[in-house]
Protein backbone atom coordinates (compact mmCIF):
# COMPACT_ATOMS: atom_id res chain seq x y z
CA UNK A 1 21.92 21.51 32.46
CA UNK A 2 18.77 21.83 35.09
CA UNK A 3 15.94 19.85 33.79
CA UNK A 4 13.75 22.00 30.97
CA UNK A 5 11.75 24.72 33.28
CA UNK A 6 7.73 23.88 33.39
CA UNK A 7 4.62 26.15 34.90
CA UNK A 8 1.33 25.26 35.64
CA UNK A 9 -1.35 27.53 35.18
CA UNK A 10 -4.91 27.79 36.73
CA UNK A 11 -7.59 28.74 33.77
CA UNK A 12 -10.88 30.12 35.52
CA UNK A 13 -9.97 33.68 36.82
CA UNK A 14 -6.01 33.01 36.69
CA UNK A 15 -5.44 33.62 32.81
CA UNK A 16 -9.33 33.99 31.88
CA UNK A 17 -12.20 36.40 33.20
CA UNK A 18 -14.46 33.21 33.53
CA UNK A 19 -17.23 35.09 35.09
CA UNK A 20 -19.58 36.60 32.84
CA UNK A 21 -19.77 33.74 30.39
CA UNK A 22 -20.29 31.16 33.72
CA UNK A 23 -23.02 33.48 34.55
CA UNK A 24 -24.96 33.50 31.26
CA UNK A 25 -24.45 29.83 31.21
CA UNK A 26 -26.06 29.76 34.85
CA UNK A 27 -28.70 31.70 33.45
CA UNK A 28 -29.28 29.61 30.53
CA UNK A 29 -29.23 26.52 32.55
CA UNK A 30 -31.71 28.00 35.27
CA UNK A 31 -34.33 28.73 32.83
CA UNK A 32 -34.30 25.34 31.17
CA UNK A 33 -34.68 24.00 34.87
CA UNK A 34 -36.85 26.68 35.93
CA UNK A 35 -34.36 27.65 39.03
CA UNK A 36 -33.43 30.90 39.92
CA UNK A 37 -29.69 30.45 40.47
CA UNK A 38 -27.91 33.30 42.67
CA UNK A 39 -25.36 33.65 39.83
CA UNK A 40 -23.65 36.49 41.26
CA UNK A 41 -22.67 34.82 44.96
CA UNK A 42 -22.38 31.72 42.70
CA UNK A 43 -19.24 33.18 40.63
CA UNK A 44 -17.78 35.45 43.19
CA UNK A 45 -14.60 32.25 44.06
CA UNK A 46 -14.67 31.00 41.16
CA UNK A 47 -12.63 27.75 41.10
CA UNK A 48 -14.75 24.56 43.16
CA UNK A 49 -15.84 21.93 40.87
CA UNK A 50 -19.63 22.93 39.25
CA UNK A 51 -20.98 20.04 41.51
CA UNK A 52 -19.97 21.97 44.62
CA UNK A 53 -21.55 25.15 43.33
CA UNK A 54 -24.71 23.70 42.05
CA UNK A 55 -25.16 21.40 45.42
CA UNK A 56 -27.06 23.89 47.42
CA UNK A 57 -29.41 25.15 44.64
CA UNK A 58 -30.54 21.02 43.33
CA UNK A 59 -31.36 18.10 44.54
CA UNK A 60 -28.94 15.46 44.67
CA UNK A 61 -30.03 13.20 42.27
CA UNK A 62 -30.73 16.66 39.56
CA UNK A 63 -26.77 17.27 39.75
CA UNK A 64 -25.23 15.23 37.62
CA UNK A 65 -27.73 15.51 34.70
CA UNK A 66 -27.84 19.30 35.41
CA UNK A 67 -24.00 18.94 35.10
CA UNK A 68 -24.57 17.97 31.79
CA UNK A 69 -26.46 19.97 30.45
CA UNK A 70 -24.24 22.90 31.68
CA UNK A 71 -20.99 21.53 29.82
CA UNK A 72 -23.69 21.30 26.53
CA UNK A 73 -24.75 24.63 26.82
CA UNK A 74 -21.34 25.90 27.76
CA UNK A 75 -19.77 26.26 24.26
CA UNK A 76 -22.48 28.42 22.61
CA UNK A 77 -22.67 31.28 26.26
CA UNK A 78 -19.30 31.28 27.21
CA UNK A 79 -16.44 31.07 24.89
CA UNK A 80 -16.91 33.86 22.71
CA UNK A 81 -17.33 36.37 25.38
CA UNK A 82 -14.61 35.40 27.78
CA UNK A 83 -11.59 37.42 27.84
CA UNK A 84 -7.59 36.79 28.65
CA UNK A 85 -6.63 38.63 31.92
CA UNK A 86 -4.31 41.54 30.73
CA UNK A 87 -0.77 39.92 31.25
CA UNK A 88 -1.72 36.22 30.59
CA UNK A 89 -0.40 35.67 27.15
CA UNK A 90 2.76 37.67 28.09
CA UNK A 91 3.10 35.02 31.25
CA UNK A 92 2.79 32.59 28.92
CA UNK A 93 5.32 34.24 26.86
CA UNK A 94 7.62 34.47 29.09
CA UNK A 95 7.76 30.78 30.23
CA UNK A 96 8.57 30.17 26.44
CA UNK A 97 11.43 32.98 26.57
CA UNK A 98 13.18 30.82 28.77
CA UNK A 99 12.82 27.76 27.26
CA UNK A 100 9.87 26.40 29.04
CA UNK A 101 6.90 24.51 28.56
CA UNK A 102 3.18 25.60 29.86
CA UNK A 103 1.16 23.30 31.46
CA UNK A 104 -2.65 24.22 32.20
CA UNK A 105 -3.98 22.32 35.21
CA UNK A 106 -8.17 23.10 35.57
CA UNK A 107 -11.21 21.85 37.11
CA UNK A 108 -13.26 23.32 33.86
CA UNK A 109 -14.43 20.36 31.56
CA UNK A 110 -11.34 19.59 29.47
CA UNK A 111 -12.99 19.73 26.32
CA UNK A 112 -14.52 23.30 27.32
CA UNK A 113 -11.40 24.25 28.43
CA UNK A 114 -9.75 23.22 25.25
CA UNK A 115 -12.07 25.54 23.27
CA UNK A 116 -11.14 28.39 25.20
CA UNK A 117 -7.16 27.96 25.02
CA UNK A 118 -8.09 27.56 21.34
CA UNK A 119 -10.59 30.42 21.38
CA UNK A 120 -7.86 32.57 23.08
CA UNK A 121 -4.62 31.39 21.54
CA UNK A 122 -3.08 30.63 24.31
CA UNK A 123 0.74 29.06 23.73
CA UNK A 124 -0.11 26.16 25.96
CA UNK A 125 1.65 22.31 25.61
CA UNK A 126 -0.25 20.45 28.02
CA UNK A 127 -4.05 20.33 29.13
CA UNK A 128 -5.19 18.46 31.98
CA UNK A 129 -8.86 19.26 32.93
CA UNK A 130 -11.41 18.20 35.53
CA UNK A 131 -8.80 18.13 38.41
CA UNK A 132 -9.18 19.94 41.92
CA UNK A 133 -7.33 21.18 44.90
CA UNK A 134 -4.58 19.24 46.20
CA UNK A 135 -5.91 16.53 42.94
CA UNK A 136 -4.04 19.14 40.91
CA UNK A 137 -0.70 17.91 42.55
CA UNK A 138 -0.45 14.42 40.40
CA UNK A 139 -0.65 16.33 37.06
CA UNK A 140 2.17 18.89 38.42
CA UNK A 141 4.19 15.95 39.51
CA UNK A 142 4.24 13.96 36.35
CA UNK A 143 4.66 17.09 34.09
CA UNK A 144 7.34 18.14 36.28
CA UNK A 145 6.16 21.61 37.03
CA UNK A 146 8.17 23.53 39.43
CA UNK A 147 5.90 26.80 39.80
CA UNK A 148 1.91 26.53 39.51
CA UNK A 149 -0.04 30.16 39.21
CA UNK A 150 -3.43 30.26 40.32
CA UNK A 151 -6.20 32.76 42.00
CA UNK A 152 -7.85 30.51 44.60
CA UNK A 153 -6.16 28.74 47.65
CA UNK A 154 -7.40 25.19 46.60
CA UNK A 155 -4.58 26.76 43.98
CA UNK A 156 -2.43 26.83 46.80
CA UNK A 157 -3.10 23.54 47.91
CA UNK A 158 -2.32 21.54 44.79
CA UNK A 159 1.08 23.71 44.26
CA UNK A 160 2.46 22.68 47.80
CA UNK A 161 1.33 19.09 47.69
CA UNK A 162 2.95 18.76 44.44
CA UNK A 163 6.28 20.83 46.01
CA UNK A 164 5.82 23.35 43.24
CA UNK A 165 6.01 27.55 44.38
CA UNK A 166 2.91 28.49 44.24
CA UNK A 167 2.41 31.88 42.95
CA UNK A 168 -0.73 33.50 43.55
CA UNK A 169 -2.49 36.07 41.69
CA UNK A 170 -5.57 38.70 43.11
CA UNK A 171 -7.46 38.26 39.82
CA UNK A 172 -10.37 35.90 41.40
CA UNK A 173 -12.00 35.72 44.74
CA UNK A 174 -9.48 35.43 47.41
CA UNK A 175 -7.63 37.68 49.46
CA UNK A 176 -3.86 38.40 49.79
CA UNK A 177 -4.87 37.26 53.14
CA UNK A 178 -6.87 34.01 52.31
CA UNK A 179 -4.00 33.18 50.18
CA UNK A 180 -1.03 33.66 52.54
CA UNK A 181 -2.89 31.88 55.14
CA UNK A 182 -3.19 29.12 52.79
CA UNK A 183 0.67 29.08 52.46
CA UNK A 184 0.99 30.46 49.06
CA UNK A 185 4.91 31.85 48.44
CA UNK A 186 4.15 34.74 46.30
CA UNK A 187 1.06 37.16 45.72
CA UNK A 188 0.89 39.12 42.48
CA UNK A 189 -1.45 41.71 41.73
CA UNK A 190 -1.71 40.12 38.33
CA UNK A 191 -0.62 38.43 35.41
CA UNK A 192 1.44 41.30 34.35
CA UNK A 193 3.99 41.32 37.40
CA UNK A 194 4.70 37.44 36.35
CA UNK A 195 7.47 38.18 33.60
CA UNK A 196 9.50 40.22 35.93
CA UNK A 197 8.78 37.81 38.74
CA UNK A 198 9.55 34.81 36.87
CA UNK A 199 12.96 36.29 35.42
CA UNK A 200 14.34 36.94 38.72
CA UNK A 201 13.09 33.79 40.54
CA UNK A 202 15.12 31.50 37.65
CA UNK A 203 18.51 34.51 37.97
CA UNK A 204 18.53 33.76 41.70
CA UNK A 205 17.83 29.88 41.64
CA UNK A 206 20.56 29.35 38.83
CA UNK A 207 23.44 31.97 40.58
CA UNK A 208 22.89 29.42 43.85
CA UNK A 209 23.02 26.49 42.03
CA UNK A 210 26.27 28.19 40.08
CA UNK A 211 27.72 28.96 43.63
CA UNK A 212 26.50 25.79 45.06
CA UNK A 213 28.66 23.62 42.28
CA UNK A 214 31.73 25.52 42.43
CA UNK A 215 31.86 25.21 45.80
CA UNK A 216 31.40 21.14 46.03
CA UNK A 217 34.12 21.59 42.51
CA UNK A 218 36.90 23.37 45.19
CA UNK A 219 39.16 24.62 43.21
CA UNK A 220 39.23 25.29 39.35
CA UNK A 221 41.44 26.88 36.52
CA UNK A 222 38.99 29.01 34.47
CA UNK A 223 39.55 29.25 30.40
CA UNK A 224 39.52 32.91 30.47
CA UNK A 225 39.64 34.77 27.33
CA UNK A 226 38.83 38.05 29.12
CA UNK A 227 34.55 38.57 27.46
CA UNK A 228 31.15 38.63 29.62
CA UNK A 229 30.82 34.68 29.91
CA UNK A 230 34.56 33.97 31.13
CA UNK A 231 34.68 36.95 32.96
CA UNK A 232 31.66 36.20 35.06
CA UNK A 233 32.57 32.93 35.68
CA UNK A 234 36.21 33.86 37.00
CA UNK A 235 34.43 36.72 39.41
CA UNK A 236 32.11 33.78 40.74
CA UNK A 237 34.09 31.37 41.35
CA UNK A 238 36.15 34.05 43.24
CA UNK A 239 32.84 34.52 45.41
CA UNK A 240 32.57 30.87 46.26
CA UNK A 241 35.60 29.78 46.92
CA UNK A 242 38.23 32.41 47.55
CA UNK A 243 40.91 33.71 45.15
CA UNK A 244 43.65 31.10 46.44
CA UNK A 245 41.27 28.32 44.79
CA UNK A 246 41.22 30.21 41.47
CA UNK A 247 43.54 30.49 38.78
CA UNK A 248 42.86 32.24 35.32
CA UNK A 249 44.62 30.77 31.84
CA UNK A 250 44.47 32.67 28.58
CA UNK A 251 46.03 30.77 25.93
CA UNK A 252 48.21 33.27 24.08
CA UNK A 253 48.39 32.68 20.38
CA UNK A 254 47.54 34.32 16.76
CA UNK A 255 44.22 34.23 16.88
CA UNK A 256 43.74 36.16 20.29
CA UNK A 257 43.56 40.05 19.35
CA UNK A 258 46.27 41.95 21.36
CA UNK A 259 43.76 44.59 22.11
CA UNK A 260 41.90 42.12 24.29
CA UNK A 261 45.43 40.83 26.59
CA UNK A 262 45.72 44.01 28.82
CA UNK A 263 41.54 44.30 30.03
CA UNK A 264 41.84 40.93 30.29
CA UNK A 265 44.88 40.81 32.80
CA UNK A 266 43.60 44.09 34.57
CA UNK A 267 40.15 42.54 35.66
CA UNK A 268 41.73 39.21 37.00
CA UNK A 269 44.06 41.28 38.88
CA UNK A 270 41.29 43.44 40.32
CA UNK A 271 40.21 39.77 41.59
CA UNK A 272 43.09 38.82 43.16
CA UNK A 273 43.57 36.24 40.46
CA UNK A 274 46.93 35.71 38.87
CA UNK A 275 46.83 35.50 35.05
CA UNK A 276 48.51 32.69 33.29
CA UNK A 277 49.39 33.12 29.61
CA UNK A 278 50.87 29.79 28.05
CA UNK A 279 51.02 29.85 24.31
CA UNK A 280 48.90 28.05 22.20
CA UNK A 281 49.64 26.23 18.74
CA UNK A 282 46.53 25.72 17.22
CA UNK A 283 47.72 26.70 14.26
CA UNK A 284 49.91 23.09 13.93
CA UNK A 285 46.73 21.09 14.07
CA UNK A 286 46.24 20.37 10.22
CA UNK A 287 42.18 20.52 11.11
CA UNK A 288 42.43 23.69 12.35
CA UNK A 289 44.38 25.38 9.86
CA UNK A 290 42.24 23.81 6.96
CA UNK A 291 39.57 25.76 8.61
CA UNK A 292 36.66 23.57 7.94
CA UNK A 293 33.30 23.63 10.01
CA UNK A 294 35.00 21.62 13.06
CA UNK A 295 37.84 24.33 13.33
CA UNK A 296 36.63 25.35 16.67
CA UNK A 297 37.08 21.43 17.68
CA UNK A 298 40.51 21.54 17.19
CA UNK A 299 41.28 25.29 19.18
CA UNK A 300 39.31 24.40 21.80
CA UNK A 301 40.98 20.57 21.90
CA UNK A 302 44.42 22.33 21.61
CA UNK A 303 43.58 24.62 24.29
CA UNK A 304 42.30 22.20 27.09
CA UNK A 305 45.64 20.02 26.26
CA UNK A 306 47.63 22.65 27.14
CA UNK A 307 45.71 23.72 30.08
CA UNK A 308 44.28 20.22 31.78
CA UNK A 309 48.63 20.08 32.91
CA UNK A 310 48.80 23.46 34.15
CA UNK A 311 45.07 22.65 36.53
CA UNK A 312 47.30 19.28 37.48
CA UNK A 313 50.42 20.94 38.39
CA UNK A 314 49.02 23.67 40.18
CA UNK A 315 46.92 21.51 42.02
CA UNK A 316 43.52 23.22 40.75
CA UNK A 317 40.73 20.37 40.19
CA UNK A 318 38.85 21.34 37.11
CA UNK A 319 39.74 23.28 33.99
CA UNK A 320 35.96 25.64 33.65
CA UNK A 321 35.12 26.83 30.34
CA UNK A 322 32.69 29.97 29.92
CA UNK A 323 30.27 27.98 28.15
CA UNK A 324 26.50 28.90 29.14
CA UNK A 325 22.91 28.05 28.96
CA UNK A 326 22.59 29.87 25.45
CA UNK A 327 25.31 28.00 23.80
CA UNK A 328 24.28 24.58 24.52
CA UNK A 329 21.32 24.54 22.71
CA UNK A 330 23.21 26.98 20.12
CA UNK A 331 23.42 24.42 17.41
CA UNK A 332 26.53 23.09 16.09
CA UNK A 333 29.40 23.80 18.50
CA UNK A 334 32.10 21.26 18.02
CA UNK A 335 34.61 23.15 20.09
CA UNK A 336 32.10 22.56 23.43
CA UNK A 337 32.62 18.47 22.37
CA UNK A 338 36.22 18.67 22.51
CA UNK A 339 36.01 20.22 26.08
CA UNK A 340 33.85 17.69 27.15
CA UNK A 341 36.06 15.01 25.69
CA UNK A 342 38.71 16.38 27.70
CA UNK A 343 36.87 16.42 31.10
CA UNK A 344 36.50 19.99 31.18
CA UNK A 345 33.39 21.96 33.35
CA UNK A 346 30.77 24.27 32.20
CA UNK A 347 29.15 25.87 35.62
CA UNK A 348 27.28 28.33 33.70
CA UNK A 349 25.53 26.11 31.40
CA UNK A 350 25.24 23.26 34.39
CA UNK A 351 23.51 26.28 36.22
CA UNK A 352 21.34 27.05 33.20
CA UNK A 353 22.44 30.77 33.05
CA UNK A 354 21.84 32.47 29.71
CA UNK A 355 24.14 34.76 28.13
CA UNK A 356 21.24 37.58 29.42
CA UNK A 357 21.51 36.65 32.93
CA UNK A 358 25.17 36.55 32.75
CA UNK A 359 25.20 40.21 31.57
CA UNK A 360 22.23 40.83 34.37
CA UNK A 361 24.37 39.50 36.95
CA UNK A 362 27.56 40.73 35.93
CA UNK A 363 25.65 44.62 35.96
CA UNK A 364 24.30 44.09 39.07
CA UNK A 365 27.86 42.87 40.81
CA UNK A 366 29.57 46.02 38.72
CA UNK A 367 32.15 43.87 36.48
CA UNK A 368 33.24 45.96 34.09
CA UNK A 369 32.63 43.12 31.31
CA UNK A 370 28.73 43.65 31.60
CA UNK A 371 28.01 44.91 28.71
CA UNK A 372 31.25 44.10 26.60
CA UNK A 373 30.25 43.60 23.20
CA UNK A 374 30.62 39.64 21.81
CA UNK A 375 34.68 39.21 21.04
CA UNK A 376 35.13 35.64 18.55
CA UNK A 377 38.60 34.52 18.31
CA UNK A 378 39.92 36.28 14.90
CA UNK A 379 40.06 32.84 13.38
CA UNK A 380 35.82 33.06 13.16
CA UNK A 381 36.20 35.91 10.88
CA UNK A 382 37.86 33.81 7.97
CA UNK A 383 35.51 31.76 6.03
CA UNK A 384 35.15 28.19 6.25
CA UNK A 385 37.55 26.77 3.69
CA UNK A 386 40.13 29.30 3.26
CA UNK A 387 43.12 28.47 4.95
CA UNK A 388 43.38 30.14 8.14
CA UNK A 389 47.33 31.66 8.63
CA UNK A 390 49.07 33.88 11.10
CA UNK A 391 49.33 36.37 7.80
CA UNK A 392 45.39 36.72 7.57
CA UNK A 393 44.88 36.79 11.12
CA UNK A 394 46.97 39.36 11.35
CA UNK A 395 45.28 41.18 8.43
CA UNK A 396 42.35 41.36 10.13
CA UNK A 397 43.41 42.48 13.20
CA UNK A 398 44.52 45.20 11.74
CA UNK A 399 41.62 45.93 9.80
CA UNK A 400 39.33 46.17 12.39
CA UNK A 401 41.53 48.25 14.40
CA UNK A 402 41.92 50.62 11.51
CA UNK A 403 38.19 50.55 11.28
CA UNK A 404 37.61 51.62 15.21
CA UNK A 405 39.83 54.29 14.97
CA UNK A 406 37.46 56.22 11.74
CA UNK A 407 34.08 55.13 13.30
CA UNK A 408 34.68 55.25 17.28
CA UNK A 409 30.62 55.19 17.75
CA UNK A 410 31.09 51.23 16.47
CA UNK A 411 30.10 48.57 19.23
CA UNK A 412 29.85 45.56 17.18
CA UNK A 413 32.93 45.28 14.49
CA UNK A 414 33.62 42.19 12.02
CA UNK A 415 36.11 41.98 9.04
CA UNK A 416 35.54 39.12 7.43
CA UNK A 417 37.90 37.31 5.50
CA UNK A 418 36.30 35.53 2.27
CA UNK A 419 39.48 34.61 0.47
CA UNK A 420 39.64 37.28 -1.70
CA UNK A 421 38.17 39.82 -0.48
CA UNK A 422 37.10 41.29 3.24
CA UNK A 423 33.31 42.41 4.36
CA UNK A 424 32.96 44.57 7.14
CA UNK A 425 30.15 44.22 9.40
CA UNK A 426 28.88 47.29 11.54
CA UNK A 427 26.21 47.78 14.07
CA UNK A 428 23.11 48.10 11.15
CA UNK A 429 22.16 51.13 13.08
CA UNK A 430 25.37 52.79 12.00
CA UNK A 431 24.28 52.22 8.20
CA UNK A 432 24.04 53.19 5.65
CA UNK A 433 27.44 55.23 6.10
CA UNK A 434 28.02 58.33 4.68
CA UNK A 435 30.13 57.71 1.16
CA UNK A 436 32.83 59.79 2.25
CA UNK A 437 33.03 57.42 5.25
CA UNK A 438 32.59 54.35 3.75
CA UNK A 439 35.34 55.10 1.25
CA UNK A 440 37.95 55.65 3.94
CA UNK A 441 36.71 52.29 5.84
CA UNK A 442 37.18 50.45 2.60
CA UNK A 443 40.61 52.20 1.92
CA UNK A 444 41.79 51.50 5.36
CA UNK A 445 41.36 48.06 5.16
CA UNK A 446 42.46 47.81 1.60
CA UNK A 447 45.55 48.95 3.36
CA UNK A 448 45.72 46.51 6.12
CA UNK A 449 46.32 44.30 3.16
CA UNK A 450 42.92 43.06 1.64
CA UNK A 451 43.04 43.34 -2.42
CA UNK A 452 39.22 44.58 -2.10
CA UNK A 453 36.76 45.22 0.63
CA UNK A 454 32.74 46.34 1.12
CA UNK A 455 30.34 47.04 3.65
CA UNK A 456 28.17 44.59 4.28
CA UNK A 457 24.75 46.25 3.88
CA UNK A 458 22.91 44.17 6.38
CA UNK A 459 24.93 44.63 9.33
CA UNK A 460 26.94 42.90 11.89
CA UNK A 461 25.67 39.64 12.68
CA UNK A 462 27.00 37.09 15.32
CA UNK A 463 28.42 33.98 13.79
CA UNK A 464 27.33 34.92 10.24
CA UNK A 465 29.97 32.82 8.66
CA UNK A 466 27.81 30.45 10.03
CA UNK A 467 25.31 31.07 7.44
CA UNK A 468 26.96 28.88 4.65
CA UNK A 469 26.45 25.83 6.48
């Protein structure tokens, strides 16, 4: 996995309108001093420390007690009147989507600055006030921020001495001009392009660093079960490396729904990718039959021993699983530990691609599998403890084919298993069903040889066997 994704932000004029509050505290201050501060050309850049800004309007020694005095009066002119930018707690948002932490870096008085991310609400983990320019660069460095946002080019400066992109936005006093010169690598208008910006910087940084690893891997045997993930990862690899350095295996056993074998074969084909389909026996491993919260340790371990031989004799490095971003930090997932035991790869998690920008990707490079609804072994759909056997597999299968063929607007389909009885699971925006509908669902799957069945009034949900543990 890429190290956890971390942005800097500016605060004055880069996620708050610092201005008018700066200028009644100006105000404030100049009366108490009796000075006449030009408070307008004083907050038109925004961003130099106060010391700079006060320098031409005091003398020397009046500074730093006038600096004071500023950061005392600050609190009462300026925090309840300064504003978020439009678009700054949906860039902060957005960092978060992704897993990311958000890291304000400011000249402002830290404990000032504090009271307005407070103020504000601002989903921030990390404050680090009273730093400037290319002094911004340190705190970057050690909170290992990758991208720092700001509105001034002394922004700029601290982003590139700290190797960070520095992304610009037009919200304070410089130009699109002043900043390019400065050597900033993106201009935004404002806070609100971020989101988009940010989502398709991290898709194009993690499909390189996907193509950059299969190429260095040179030649791999992808665990292909025919969905998005394994799909993707079959068509990139194809990319990088050419179609003679990639094989696809699809373990051919009872809990692999024949309605998934022939899409499956015709997209590797489209490839240029021969298909292999060795059988698997899961179903001997005692663990896996006994079908207790580990089952998927023993498929997947049963799986990868059949296929790590097939990689060897066909002289194919790596065996690649499908495994991405998403389900790493998924929770429990004993069948990705029994890969790993067995020295299998994960490019798509390595690369940090979520099962989003899989789908984004996959759209965008017109695979067919783009939007191909989630497809668990049939195995998932018996509960935990109930023995799993080709007999209830096969029930199943049937079931839910029984059930596609009455409601053919279904996308997302689950009968589940629960000993004694079967729930079905449609897309919730399906239900409720009419009663003359739901009767024939339940009847059909009464006759693919459940004793009872019911719709499950809240809807398909991924994994929601998963609920018991």
């Amino acid at each position: 996995m890429p190290d956890q994704l971390v942005v800097g932000f500016d605060l004055d004029m880069t996620l708050i309108d610092t201005a008018p509050g700066f200028r009644d505290v100006l105000a404030a201050l100049g009366a108490e001093l009796g000075v006449e501060f030009p408070v307008e050309e004083m907050t038109a850049k925004l961003g130099p420390p106060l010391d700079m800004l006060l320098e031409p309007h005091l003398a020397e020694d009046a500074i730093a007690e006038a600096i004071d005095r500023f950061r005392a009066l600050y609190p009462d002119h300026a925090i309840a009147g300064t504003p978020a930018f439009d678009g700054a707690h949906e860039a902060l948002a957005a960092v978060r989507r992704h897993g990311g932490r958000n890291v304000v870096v400011t000249g402002k008085f830290a404990p000032n600055a504090r009271l307005h991310l407070d103020h504000l609400a601002f989903d921030v983990d990390h404050l680090a006030g009273q730093v400037w320019g290319v002094g911004k660069a340190d705190v970057l460095r050690q909170e290992g921020a990758t991208i720092y946002v700001g509105d001034h080019v002394h922004d700029v400066e601290g982003a590139l001495a700290a190797d960070a992109i520095s992304v610009s936005v037009l919200t304070g006093g410089c130009s699109r001009e002043e900043l390019e010169a400065a050597g900033t690598h993106v201009v935004l208008d404002t806070l609100h392009e971020f989101p988009a910006w940010l989502d398709e910087h991290l898709l194009q940084l993690r499909l390189a660093a996907l193509e950059e690893d299969l190429r260095q891997r040179g030649s791999v045997l992808v665990a292909y079960s025919g969905g998005a993930d394994s799909a993707f990862l079959l068509a990139a690899a194809v990319r990088a490396i050419g179609a003679e350095n990639v094989g696809a295996a699809t373990g051919y056993s009872h809990s692999l729904p024949v309605a998934e074998r022939d899409p499956a074969r015709e997209f590797a084909d489209s490839l240029g990718v021969e298909v292999l389909t060795p059988e698997t026996h899961e179903m001997e491993r005692e663990g896996y039959r006994a079908n207790g919260a580990d089952r998927c340790y023993f498929c997947k371990a049963e799986l990868l021993d059949v296929l790590s031989p097939i990689a060897a004799e066909r002289g194919l490095a790596h065996v690649a699983t499908g495994t991405n971003a998403d389900d790493a930090v998924a929770g429990f997932r004993p069948g990705i530990r029994a890969a790993a035991e067995r020295g299998a790869i994960a490019p798509l998690r390595d690369a940090g691609l979520t099962k989003a920008q899989i789908r984004e990707a996959s759209r965008r490079w017109d695979l067919p599998t783009w939007d191909k609804p989630a497809a668990a072994c049939l195995s998932s759909r018996v509960a935990y403890g109930v023995e799993v056997t080709p007999y209830r597999l096969g029930r199943v299968e049937r079931a839910e084919v029984a059930v596609r063929t009455l409601l053919s607007d279904v996308v997302n389909l689950r009968v589940r298993d629960l000993g004694d009885r079967a729930s079905v699971e449609v897309d919730a925006t399906l239900l409720p069903l009419p009663a003359e509908t739901e009767r024939a669902l339940v009847d059909a799957v009464r006759d693919a040889g459940f004793d009872a069945a019911a719709i499950d009034p809240h809807g398909f949900r991924s994994g929601s066997m998963n609920e018991a543990l």
